[in-house]
Protein backbone atom coordinates (compact mmCIF):
# COMPACT_ATOMS: atom_id res chain seq x y z
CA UNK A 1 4.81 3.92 -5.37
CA UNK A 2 7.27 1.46 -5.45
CA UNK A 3 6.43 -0.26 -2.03
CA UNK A 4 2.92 -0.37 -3.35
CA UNK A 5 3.62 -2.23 -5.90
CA UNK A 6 5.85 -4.81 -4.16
CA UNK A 7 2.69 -5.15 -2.25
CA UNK A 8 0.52 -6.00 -4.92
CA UNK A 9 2.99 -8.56 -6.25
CA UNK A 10 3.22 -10.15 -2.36
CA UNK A 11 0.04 -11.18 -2.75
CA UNK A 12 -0.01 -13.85 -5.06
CA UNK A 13 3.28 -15.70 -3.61
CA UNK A 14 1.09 -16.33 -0.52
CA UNK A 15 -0.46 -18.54 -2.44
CA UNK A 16 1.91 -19.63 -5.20
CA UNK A 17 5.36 -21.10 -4.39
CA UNK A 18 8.00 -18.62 -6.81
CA UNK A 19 10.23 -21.72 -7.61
CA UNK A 20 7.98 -24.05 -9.08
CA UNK A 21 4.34 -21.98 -9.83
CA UNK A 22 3.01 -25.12 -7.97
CA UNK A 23 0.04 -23.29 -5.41
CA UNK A 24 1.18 -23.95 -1.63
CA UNK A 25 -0.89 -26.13 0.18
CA UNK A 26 -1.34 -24.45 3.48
CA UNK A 27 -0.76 -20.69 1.98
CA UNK A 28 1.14 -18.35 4.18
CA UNK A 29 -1.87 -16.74 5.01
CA UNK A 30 0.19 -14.03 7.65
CA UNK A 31 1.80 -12.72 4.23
CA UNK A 32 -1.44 -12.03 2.67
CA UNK A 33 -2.48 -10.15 5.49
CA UNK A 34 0.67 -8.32 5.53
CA UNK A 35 0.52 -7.31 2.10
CA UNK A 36 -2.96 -6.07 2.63
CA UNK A 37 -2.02 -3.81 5.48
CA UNK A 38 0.55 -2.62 4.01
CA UNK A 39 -1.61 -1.12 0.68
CA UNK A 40 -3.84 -0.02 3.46
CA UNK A 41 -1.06 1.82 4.86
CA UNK A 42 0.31 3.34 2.57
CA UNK A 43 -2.88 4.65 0.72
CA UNK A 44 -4.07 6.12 4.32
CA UNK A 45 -0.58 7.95 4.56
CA UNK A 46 -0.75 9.17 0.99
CA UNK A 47 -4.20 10.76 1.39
CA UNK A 48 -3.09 11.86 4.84
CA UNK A 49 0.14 13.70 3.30
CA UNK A 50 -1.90 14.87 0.38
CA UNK A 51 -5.08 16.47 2.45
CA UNK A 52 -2.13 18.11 4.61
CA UNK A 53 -0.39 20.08 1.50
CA UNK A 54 -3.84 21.17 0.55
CA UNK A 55 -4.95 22.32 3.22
CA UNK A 56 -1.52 24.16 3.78
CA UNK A 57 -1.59 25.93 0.14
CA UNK A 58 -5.27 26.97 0.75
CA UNK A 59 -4.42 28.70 3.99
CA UNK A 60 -1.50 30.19 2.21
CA UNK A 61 -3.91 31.36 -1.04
CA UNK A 62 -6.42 32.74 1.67
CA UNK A 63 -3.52 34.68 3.62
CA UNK A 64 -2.85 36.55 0.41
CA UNK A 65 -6.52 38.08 -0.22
């Protein structure tokens, strides 16, 4: 959760120089894209993970009946 949100705060200093708030002119466009794969990533892992332990405690619920 975390990592996510470091992600979500990469975002705008692509655009936005940290220092001095002043907007970059060419925008480091390769951190943008970074930041978006890396949300992508890490949502696709957590519903990956999460479908995983579900379908592992229905198995286990159905061994019992």
């Amino acid at each position: 959760m975390v990592i996510l949100i470091f992600m979500v705060v990469t975002i705008p200093i692509a655009f936005v120089e940290p220092s001095t708030g002043e907007f970059r002119d060419p925008p480091l466009i390769p951190l943008f894209y970074a930041a978006i794969a890396g949300i992508a990533i890490i949502i696709l892992y957590s519903s990956y993970t999460e479908r995983k332990e579900r379908q592992k405690a229905n198995a286990k619920r159905r061994a019992r009946k």
